[in-house]
Protein backbone atom coordinates (compact mmCIF):
# COMPACT_ATOMS: atom_id res chain seq x y z
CA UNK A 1 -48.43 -48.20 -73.90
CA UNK A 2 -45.98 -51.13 -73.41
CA UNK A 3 -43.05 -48.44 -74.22
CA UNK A 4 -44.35 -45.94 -71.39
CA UNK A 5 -45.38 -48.95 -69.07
CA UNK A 6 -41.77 -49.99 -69.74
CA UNK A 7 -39.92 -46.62 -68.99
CA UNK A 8 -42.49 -46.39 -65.56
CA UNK A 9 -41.11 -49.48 -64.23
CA UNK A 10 -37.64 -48.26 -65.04
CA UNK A 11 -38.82 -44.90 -63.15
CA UNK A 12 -39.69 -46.67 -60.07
CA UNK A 13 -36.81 -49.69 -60.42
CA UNK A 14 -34.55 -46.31 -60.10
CA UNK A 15 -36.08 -44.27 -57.39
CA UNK A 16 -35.78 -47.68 -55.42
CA UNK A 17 -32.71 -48.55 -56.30
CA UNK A 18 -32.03 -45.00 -55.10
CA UNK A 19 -33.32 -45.69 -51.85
CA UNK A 20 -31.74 -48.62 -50.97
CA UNK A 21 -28.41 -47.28 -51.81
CA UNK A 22 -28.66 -44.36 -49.51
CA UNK A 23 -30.52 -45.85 -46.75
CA UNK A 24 -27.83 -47.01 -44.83
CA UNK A 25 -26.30 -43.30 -44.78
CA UNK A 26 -29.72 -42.10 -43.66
CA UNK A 27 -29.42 -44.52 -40.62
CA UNK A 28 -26.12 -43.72 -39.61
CA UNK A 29 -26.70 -40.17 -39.43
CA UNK A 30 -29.85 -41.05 -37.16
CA UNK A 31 -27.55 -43.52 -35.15
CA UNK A 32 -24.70 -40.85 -34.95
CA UNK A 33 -27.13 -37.86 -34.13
CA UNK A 34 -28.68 -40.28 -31.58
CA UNK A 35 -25.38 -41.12 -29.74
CA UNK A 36 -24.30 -37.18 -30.08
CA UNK A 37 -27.67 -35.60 -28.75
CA UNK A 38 -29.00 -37.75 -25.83
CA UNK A 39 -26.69 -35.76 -23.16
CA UNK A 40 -28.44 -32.77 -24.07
CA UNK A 41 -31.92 -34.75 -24.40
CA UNK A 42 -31.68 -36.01 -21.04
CA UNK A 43 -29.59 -33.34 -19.70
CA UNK A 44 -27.19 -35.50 -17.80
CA UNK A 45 -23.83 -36.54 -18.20
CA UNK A 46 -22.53 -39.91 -17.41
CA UNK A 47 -19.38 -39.58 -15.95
CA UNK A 48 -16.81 -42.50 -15.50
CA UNK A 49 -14.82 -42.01 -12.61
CA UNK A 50 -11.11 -43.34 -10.61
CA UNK A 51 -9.68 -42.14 -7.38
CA UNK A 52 -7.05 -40.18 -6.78
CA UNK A 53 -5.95 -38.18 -4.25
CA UNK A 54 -7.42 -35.26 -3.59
CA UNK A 55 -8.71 -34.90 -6.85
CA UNK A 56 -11.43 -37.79 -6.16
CA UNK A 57 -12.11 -40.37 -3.58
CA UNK A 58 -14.80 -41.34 -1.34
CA UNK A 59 -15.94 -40.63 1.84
CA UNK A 60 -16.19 -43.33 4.06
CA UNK A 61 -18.91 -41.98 6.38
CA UNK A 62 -20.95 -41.01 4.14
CA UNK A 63 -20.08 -43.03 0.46
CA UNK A 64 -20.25 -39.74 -1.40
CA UNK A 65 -17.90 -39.06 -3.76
CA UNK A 66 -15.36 -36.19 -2.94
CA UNK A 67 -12.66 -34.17 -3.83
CA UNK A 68 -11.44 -31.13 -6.29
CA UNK A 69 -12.89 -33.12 -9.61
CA UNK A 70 -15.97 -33.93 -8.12
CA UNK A 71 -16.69 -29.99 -6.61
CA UNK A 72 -15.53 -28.95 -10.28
CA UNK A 73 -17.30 -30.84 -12.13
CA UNK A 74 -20.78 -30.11 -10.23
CA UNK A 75 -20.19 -27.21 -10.54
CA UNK A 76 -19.86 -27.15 -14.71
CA UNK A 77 -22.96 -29.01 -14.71
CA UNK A 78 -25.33 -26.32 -12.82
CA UNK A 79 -23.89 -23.45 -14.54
CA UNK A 80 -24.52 -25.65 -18.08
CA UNK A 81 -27.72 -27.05 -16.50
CA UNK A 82 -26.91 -30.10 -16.52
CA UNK A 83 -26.90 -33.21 -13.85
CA UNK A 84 -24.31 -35.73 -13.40
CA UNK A 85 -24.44 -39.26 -12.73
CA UNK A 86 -21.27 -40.87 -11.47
CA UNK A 87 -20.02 -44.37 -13.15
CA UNK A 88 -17.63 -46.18 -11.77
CA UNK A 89 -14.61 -46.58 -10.34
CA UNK A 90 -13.53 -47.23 -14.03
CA UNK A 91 -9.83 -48.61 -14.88
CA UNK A 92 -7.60 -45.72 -16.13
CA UNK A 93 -7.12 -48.68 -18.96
CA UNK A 94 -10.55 -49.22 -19.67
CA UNK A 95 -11.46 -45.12 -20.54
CA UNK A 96 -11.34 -45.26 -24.24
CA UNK A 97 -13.44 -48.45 -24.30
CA UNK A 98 -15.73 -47.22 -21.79
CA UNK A 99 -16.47 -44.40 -23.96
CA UNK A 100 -16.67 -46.15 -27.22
CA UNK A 101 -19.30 -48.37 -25.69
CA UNK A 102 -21.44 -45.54 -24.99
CA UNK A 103 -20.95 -46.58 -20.85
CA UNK A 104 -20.12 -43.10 -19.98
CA UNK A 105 -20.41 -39.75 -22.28
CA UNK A 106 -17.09 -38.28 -20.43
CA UNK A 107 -14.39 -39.22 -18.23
CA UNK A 108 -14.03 -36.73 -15.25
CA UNK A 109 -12.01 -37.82 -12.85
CA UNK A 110 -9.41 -36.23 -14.87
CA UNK A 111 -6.24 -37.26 -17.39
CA UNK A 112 -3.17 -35.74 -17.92
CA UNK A 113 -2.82 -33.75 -21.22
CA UNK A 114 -1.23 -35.83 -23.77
CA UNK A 115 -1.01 -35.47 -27.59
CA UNK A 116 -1.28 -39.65 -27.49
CA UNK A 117 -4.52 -39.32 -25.90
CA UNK A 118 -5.86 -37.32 -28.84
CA UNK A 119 -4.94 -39.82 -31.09
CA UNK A 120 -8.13 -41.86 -29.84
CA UNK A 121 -10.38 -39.77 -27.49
CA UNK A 122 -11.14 -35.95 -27.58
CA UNK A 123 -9.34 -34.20 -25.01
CA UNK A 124 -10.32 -30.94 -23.68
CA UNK A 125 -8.74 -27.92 -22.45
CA UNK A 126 -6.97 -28.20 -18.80
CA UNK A 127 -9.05 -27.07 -15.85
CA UNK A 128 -6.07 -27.01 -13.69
CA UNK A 129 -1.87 -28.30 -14.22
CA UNK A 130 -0.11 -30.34 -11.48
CA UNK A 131 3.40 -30.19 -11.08
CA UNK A 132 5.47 -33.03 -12.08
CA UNK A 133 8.13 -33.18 -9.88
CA UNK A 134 10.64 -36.22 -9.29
CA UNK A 135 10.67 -38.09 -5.99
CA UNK A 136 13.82 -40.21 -4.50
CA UNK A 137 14.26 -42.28 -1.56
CA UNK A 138 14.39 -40.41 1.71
CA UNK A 139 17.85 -41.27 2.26
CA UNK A 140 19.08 -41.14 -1.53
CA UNK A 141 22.01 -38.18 -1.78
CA UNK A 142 22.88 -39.07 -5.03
CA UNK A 143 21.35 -36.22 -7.08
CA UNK A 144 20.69 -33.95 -4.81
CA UNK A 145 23.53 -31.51 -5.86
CA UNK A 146 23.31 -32.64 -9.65
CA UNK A 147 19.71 -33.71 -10.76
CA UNK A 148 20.94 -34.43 -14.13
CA UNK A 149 22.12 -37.43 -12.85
CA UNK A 150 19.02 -38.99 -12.94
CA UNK A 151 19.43 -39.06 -16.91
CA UNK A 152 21.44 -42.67 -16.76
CA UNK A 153 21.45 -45.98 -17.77
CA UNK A 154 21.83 -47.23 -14.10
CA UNK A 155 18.77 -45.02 -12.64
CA UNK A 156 15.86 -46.75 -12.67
CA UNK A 157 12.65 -45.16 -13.55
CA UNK A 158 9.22 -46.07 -12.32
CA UNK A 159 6.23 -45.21 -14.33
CA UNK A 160 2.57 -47.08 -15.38
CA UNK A 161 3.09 -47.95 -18.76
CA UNK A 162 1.47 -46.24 -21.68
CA UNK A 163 0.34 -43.11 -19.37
CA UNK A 164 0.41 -40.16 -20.06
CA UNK A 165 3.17 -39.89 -16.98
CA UNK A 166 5.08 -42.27 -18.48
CA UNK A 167 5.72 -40.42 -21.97
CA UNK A 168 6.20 -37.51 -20.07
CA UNK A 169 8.81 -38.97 -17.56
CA UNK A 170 10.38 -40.77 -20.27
CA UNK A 171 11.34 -38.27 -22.35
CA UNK A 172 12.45 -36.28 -19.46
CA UNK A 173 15.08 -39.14 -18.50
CA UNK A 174 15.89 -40.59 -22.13
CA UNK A 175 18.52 -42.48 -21.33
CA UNK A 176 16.72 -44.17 -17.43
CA UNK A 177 15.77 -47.85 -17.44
CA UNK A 178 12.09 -48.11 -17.51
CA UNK A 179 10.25 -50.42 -14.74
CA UNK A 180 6.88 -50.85 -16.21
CA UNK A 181 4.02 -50.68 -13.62
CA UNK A 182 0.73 -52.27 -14.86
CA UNK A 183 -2.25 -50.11 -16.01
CA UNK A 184 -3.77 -51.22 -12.20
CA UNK A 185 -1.25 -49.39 -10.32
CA UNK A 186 -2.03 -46.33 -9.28
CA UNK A 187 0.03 -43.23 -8.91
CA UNK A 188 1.13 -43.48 -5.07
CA UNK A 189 2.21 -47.17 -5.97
CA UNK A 190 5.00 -45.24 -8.35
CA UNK A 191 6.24 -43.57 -5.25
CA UNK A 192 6.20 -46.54 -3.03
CA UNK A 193 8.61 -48.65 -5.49
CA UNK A 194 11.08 -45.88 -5.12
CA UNK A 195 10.45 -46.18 -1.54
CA UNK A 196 11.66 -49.68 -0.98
CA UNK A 197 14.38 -49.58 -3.96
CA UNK A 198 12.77 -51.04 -6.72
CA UNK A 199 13.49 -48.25 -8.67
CA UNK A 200 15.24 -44.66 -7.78
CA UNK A 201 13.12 -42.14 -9.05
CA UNK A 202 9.41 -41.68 -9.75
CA UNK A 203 7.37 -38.34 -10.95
CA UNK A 204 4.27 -36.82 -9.28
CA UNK A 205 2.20 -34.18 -8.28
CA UNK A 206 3.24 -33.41 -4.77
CA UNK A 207 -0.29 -33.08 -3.51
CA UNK A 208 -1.06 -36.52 -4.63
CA UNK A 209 1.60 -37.83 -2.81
CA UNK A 210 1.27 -35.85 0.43
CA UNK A 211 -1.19 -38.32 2.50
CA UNK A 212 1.64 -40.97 1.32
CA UNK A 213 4.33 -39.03 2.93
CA UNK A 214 2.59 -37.89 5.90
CA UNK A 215 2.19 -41.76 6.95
CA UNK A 216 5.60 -42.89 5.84
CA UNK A 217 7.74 -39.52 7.22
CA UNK A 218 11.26 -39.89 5.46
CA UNK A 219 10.56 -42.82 3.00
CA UNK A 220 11.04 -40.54 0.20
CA UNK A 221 11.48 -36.48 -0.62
CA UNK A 222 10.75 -34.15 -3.44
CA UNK A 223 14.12 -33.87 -5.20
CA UNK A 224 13.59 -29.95 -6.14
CA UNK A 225 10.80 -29.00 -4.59
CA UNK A 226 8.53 -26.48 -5.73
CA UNK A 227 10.56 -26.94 -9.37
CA UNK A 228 8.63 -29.13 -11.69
CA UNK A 229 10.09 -30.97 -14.61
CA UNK A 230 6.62 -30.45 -16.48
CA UNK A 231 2.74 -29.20 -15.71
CA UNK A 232 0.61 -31.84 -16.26
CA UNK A 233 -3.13 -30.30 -17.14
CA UNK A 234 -5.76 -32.22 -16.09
CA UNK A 235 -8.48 -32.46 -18.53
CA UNK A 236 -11.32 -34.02 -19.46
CA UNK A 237 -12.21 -36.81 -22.11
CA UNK A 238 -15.01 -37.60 -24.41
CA UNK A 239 -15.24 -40.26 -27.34
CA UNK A 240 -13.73 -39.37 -30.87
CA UNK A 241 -16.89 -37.26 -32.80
CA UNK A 242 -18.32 -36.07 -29.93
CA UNK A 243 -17.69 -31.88 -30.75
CA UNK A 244 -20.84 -31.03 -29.63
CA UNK A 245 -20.34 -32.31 -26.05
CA UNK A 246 -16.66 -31.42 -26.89
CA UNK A 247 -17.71 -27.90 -27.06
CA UNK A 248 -19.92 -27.84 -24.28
CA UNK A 249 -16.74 -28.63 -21.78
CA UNK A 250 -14.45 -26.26 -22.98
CA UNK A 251 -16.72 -23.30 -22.71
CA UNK A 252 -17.69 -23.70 -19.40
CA UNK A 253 -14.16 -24.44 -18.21
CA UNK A 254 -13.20 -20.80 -19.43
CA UNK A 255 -16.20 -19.56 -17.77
CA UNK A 256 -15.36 -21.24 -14.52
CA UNK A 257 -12.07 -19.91 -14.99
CA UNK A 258 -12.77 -15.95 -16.14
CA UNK A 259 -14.86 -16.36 -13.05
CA UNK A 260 -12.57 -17.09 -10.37
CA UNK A 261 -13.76 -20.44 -9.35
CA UNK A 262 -11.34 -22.39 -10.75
CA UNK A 263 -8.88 -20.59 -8.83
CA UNK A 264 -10.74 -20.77 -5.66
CA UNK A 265 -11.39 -24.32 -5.42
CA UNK A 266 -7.87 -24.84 -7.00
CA UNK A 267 -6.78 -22.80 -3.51
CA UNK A 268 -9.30 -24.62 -1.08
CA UNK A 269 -7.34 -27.91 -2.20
CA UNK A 270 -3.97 -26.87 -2.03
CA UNK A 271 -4.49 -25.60 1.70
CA UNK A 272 -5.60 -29.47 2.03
CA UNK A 273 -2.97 -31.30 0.39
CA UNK A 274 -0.25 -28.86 -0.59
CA UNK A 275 1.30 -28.83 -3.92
CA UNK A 276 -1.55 -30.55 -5.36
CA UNK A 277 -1.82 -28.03 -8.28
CA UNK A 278 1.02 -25.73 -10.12
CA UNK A 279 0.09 -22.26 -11.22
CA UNK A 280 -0.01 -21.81 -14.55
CA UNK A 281 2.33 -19.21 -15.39
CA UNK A 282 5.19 -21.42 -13.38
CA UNK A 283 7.53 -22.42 -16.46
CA UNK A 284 9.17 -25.88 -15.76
CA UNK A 285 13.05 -25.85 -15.37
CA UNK A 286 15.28 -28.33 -16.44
């Protein structure tokens, strides 16, 4: 008896041993699933949100968010059934964090495709590419016969550090000195420190820049128009595990695409603020 009572209590020391040692897995995969599953739960996505133009801003008569990102995105959500609730504005800084914390399930206001990104957020395919094209001052002749010349030690570059514009831009003009921007600026502020000299060249979409250089006629130009130096797709973001949500995105941007809104709205925008989108099939030259 006092052998079996002693191999019994071994028995159950065991099985709870057992269960303390895996517990902890067992609630991180409920934590996990938790975190991956209430989108679909609730059917809503939280989306974090900047402005930029034409691709999202408000409208001041009525506070409603506009613009191609916000059309887009709607759009996604009733054809995935789905509701969105709008968070923000957000810093462009603050999107990783935002997402880590659980604040917002996506970003949607859009980011540039970059490889960096990838390295801490998932990133998914491009609903649309802008043209990057390079921007000098209005009365700046310098490389207007020779854009090459941009590629110097004395040209001074204007980005937003640790953007996905400023690796871009970078590695188009090596051998430029950089002037940093902080994470706050936004993309038109590039433009305007071209415009009063602080540096000599900045990259853009045209479109984004338009408004800009409809109020300040002559302050700066497109140095090759209609040529970019890169397309930029704008994609979305979710936090690093999130495949299932992941997943969700990228099929219904090819279904909005094989369906011929993408390209719609994509043409309703550039009517409004021309250049704000590249096609596709438009191969950057150097």
């Amino acid at each position: 008896m006092k052998s079996f009572l002693t191999i019994l209590a071994a028995v159950v020391i065991s099985l709870a041993a057992g269960h303390f040692i895996y517990k902890p897995t067992l609630t991180t995969n409920v934590i996990e699933q938790k975190t991956s599953s209430q989108v679909f739960e609730k059917q809503k996505i939280r989306c974090g949100y900047q402005y930029w133009d034409g691709g999202l801003f408000k409208d001041e008569a009525t506070g409603k968010l506009k613009g191609f990102m916000v059309d887009y995105t709607e759009k996604l959500a009733a054809n995935t059934e789905m509701q969105i609730e709008w968070i923000g504005p957000i810093d462009w800084a603050n999107i990783t964090a935002e997402l880590n914390a659980n604040k917002i399930d996506a970003w949607c206001a859009g980011t540039w495709l970059s490889g960096k990104n990838a390295r801490f957020m998932l990133v998914s395919d491009p609903v649309a590419y802008n043209g990057f094209e390079a921007f000098v001052r209005g009365d700046d002749t310098r490389f207007d016969a020779d854009p090459n010349l941009l590629n110097d030690p004395s040209v001074t570059l204007a980005v937003i550090g640790s953007t996905s514009s400023a690796y871009v831009a970078q590695r188009i003009l090596p051998q430029a000195k950089v002037f940093d921007l902080p994470l706050s600026a936004t993309d038109v502020e590039v433009i305007m420190n071209v415009a009063t000299g602080k540096a000599d060249v900045g990259f853009n979409s045209p479109g984004i820049v338009y408004q800009y250089m409809q109020e300040n006629p002559g302050k700066v130009k497109r140095l090759r128009p209609d040529q970019p130096y890169a397309l930029m797709g704008v994609t979305y973001t979710v936090k690093q595990g999130e495949w299932q949500l992941h997943h969700l995105l990228n099929t219904a941007i090819k279904e909005l695409d094989k369906t011929g809104y993408t390209q719609k709205l994509i043409t309703q925008y550039n009517a409004e603020y021309p250049g704000l989108f590249a096609t596709s099939d438009k191969l950057p030259s150097r």
